[in-house]
PDB file of N, CA and C in Angstrom:
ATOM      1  N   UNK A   1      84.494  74.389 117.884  1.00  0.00           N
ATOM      2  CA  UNK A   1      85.742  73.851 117.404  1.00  0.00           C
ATOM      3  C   UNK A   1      85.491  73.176 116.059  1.00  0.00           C
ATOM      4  N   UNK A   2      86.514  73.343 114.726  1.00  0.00           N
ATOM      5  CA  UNK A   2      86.300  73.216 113.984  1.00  0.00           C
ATOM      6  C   UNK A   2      87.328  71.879 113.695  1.00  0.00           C
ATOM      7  N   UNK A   3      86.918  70.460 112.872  1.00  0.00           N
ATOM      8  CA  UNK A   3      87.760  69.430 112.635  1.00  0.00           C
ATOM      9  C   UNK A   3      88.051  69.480 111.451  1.00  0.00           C
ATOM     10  N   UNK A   4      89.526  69.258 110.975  1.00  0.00           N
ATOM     11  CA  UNK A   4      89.764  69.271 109.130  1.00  0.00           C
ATOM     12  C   UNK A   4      90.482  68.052 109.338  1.00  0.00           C
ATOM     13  N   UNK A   5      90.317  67.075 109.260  1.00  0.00           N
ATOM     14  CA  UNK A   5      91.078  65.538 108.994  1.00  0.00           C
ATOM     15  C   UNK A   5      91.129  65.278 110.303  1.00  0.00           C
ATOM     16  N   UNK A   6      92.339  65.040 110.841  1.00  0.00           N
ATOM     17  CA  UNK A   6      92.779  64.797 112.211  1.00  0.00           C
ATOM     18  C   UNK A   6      92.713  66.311 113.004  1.00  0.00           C
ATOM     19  N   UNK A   7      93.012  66.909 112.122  1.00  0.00           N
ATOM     20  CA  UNK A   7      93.684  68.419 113.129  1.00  0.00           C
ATOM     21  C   UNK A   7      91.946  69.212 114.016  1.00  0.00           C
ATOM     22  N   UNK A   8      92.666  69.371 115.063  1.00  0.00           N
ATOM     23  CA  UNK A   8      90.817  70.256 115.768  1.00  0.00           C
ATOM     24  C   UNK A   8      91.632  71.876 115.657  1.00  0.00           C
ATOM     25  N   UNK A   9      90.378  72.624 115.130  1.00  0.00           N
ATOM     26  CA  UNK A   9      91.322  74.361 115.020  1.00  0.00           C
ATOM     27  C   UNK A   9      90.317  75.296 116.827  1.00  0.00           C
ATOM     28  N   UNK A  10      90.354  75.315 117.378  1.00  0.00           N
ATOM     29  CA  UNK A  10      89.480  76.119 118.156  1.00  0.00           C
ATOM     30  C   UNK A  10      89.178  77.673 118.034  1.00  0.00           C
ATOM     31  N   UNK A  11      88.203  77.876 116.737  1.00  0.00           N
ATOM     32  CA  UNK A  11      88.302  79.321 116.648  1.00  0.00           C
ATOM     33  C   UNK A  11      88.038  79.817 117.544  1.00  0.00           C
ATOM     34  N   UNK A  12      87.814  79.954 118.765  1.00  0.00           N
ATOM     35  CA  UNK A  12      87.809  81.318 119.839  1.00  0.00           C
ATOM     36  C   UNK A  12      89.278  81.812 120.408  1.00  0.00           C
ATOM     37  N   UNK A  13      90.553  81.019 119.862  1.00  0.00           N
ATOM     38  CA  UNK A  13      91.427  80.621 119.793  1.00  0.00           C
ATOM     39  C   UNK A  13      92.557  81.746 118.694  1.00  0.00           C
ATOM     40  N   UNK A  14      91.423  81.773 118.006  1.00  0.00           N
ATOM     41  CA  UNK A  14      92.282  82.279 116.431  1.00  0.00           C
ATOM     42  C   UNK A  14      92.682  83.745 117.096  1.00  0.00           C
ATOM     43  N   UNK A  15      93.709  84.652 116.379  1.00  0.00           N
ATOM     44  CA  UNK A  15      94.001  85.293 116.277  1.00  0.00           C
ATOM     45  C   UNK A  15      93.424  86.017 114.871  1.00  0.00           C
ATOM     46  N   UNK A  16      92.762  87.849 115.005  1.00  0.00           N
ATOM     47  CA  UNK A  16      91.974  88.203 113.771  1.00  0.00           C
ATOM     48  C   UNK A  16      93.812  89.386 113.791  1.00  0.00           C
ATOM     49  N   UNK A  17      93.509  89.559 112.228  1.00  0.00           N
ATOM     50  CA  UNK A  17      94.883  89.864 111.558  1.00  0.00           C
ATOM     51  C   UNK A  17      95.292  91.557 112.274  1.00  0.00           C
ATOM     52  N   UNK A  18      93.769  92.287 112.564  1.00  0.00           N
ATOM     53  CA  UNK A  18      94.474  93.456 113.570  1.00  0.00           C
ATOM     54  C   UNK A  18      95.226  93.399 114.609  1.00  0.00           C
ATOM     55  N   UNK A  19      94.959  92.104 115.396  1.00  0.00           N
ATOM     56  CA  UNK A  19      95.783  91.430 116.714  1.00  0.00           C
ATOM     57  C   UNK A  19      97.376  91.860 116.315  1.00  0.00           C
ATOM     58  N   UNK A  20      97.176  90.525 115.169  1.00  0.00           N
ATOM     59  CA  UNK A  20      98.538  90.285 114.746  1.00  0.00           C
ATOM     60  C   UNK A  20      99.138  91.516 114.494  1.00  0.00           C
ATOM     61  N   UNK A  21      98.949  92.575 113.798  1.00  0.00           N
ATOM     62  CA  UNK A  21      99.434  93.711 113.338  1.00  0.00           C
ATOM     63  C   UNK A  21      99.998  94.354 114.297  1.00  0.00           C
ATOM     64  N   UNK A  22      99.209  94.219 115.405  1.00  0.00           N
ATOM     65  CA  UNK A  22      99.629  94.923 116.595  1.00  0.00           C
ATOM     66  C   UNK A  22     100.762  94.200 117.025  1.00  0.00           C
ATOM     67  N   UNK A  23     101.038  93.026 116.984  1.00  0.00           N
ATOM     68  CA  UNK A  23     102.257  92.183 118.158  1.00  0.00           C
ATOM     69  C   UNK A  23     102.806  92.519 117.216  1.00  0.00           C
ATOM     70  N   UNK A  24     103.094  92.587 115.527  1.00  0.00           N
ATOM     71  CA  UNK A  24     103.958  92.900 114.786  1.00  0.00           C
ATOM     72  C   UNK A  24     104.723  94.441 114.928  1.00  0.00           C
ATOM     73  N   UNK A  25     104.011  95.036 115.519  1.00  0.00           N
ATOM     74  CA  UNK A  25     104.624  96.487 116.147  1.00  0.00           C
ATOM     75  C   UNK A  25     103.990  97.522 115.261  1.00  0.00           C
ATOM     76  N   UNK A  26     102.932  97.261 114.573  1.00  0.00           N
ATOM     77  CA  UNK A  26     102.193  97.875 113.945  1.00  0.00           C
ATOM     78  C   UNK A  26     102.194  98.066 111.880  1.00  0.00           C
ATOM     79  N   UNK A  27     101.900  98.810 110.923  1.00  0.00           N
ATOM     80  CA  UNK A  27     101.675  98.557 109.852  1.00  0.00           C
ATOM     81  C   UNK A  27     101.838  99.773 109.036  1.00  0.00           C
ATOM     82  N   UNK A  28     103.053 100.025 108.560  1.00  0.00           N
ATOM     83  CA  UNK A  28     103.236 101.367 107.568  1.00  0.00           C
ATOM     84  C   UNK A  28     103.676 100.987 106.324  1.00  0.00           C
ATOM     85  N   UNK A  29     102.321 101.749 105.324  1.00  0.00           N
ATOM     86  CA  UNK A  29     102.619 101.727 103.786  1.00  0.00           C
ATOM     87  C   UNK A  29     103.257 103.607 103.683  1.00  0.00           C
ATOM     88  N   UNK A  30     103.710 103.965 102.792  1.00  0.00           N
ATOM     89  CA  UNK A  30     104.145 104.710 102.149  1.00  0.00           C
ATOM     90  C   UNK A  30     105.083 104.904 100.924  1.00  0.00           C
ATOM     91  N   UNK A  31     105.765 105.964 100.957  1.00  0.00           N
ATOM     92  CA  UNK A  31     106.613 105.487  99.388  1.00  0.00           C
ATOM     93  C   UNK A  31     108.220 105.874 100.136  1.00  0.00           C
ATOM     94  N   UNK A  32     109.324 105.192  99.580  1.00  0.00           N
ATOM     95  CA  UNK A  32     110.611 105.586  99.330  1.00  0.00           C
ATOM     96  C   UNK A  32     110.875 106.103  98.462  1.00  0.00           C
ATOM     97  N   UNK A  33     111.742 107.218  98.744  1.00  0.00           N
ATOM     98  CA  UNK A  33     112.809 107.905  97.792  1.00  0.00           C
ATOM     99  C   UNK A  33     114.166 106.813  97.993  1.00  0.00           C
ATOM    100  N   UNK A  34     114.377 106.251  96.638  1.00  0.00           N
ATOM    101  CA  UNK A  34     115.775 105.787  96.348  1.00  0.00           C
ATOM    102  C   UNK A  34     117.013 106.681  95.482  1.00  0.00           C
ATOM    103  N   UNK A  35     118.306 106.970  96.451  1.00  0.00           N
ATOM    104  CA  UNK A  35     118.954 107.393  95.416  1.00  0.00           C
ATOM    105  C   UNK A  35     120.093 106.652  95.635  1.00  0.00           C
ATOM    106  N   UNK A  36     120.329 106.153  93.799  1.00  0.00           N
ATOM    107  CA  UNK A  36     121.523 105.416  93.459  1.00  0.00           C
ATOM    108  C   UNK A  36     122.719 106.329  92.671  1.00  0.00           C
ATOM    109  N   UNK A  37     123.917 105.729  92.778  1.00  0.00           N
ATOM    110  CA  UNK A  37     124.478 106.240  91.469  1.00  0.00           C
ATOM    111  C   UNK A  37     124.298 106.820  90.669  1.00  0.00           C
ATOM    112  N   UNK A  38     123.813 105.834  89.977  1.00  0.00           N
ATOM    113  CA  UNK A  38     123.071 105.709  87.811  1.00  0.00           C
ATOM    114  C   UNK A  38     121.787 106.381  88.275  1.00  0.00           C
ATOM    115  N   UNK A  39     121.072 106.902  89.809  1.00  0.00           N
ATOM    116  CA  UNK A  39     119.486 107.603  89.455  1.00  0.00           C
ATOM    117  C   UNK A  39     119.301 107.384  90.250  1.00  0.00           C
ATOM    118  N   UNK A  40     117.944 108.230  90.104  1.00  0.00           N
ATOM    119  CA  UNK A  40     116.550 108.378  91.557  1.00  0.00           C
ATOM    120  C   UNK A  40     115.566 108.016  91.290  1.00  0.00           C
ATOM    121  N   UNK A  41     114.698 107.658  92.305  1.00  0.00           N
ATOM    122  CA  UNK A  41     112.947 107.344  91.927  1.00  0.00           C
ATOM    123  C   UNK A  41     112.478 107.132  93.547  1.00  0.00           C
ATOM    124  N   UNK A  42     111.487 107.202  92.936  1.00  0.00           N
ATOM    125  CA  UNK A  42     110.408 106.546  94.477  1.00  0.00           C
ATOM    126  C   UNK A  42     109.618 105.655  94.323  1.00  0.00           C
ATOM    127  N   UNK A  43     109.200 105.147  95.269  1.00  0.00           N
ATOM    128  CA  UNK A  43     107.834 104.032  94.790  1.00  0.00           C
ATOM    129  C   UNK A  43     107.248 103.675  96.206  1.00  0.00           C
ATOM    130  N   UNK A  44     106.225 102.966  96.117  1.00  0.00           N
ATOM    131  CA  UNK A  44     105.512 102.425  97.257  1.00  0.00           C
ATOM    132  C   UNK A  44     105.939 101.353  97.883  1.00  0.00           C
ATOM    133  N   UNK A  45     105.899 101.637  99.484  1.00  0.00           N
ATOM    134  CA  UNK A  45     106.464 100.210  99.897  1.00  0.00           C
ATOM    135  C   UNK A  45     105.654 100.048 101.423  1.00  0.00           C
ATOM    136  N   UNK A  46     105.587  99.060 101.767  1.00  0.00           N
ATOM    137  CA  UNK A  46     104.893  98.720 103.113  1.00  0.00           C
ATOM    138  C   UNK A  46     106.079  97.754 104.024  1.00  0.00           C
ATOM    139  N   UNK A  47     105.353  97.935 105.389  1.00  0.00           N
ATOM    140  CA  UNK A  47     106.119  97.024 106.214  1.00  0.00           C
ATOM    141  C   UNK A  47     105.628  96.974 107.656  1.00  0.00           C
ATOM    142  N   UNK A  48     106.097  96.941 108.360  1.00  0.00           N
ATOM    143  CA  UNK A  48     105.984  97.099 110.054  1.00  0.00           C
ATOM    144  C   UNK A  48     106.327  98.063 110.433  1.00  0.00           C
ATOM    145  N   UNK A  49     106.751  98.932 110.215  1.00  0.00           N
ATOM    146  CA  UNK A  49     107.110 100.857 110.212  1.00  0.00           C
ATOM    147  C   UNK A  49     108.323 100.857 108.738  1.00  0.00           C
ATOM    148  N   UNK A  50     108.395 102.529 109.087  1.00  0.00           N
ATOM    149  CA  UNK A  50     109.071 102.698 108.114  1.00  0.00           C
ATOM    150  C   UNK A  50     110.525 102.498 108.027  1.00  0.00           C
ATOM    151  N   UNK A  51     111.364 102.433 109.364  1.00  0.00           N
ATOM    152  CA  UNK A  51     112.836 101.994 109.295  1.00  0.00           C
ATOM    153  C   UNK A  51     112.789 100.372 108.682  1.00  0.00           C
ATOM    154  N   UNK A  52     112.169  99.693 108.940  1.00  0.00           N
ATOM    155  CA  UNK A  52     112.096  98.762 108.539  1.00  0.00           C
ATOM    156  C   UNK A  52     112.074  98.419 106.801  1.00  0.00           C
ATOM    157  N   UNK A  53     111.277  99.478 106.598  1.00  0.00           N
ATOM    158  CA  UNK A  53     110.616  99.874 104.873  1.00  0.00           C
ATOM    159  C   UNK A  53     111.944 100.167 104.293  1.00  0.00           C
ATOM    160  N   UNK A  54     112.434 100.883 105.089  1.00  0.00           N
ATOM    161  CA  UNK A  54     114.373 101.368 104.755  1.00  0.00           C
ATOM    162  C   UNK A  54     115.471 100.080 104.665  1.00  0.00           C
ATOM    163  N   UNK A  55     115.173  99.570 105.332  1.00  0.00           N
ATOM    164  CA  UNK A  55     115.683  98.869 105.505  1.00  0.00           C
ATOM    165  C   UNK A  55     116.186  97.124 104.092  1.00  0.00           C
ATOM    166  N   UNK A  56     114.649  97.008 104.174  1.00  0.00           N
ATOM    167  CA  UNK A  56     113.949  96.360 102.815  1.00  0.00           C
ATOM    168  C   UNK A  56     114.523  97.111 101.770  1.00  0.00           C
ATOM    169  N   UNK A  57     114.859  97.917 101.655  1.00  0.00           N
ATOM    170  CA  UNK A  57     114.572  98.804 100.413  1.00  0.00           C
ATOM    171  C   UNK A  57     116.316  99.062 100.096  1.00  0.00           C
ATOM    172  N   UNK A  58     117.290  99.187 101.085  1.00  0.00           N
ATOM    173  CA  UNK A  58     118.605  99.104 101.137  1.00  0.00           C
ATOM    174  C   UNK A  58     119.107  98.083 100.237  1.00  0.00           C
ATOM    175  N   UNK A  59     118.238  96.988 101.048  1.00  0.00           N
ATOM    176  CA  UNK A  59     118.410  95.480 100.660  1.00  0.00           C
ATOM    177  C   UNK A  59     118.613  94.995  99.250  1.00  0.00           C
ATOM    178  N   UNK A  60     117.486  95.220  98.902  1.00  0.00           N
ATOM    179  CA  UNK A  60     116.686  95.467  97.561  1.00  0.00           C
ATOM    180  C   UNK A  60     118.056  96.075  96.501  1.00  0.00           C
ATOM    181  N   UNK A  61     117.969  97.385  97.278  1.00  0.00           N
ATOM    182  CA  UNK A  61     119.061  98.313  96.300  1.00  0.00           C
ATOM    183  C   UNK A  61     120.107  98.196  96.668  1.00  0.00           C
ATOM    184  N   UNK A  62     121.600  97.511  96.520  1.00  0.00           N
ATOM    185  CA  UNK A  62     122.430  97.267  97.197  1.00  0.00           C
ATOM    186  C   UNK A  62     123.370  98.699  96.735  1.00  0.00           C
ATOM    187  N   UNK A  63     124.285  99.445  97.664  1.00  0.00           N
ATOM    188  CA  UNK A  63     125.016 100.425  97.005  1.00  0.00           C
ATOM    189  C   UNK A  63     123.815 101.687  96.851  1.00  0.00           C
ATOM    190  N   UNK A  64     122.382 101.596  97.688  1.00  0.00           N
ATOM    191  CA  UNK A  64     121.477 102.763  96.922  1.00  0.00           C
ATOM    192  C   UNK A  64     121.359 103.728  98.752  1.00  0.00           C
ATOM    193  N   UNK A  65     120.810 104.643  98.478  1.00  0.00           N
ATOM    194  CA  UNK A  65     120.348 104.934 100.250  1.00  0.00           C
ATOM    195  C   UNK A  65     118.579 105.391  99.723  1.00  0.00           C
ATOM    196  N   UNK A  66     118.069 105.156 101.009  1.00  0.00           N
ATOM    197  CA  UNK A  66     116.996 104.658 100.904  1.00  0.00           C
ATOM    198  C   UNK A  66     115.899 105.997 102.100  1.00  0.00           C
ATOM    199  N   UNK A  67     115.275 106.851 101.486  1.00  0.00           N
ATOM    200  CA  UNK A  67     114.546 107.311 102.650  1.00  0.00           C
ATOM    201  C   UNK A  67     113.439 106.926 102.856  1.00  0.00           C
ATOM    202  N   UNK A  68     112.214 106.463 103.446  1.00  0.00           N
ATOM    203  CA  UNK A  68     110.935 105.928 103.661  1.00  0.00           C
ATOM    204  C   UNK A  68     110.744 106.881 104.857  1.00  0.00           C
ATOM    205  N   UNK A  69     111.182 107.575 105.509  1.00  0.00           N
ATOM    206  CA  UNK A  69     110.034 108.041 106.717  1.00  0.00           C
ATOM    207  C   UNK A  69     110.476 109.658 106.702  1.00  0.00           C
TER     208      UNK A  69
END
């Protein structure tokens, strides 16, 4: 167990970031196709899957549609 001021951390305790990835429902990079109005493009985007990536990316582009998967 590790002490930083008052606080005790118990690393056997910790969570390592693959854990997390997993309770997060897992980890997808790839790219979106955006098409707006005024244009198209793609670019790279990451997230917790890719509806999600769509989702972000809607957001982002308001008025755009968004494919990621």
């Amino acid at each position: 167990m590790k002490k930083v001021n008052k606080l005790q951390i118990d690393t056997d305790r910790l969570m390592k970031k693959e854990e997390l990835t997993v309770l997060m429902g897992g980890y997808w990079s790839g790219t979106c196709e955006v098409m707006c109005p005024w244009g198209y493009f793609n670019g790279g985007a990451s997230a917790s899957n890719c509806y999600t990536a769509e989702l972000i990316c809607e957001g982002m582009y308001s008025g755009c549609d968004c494919k990621c998967c």
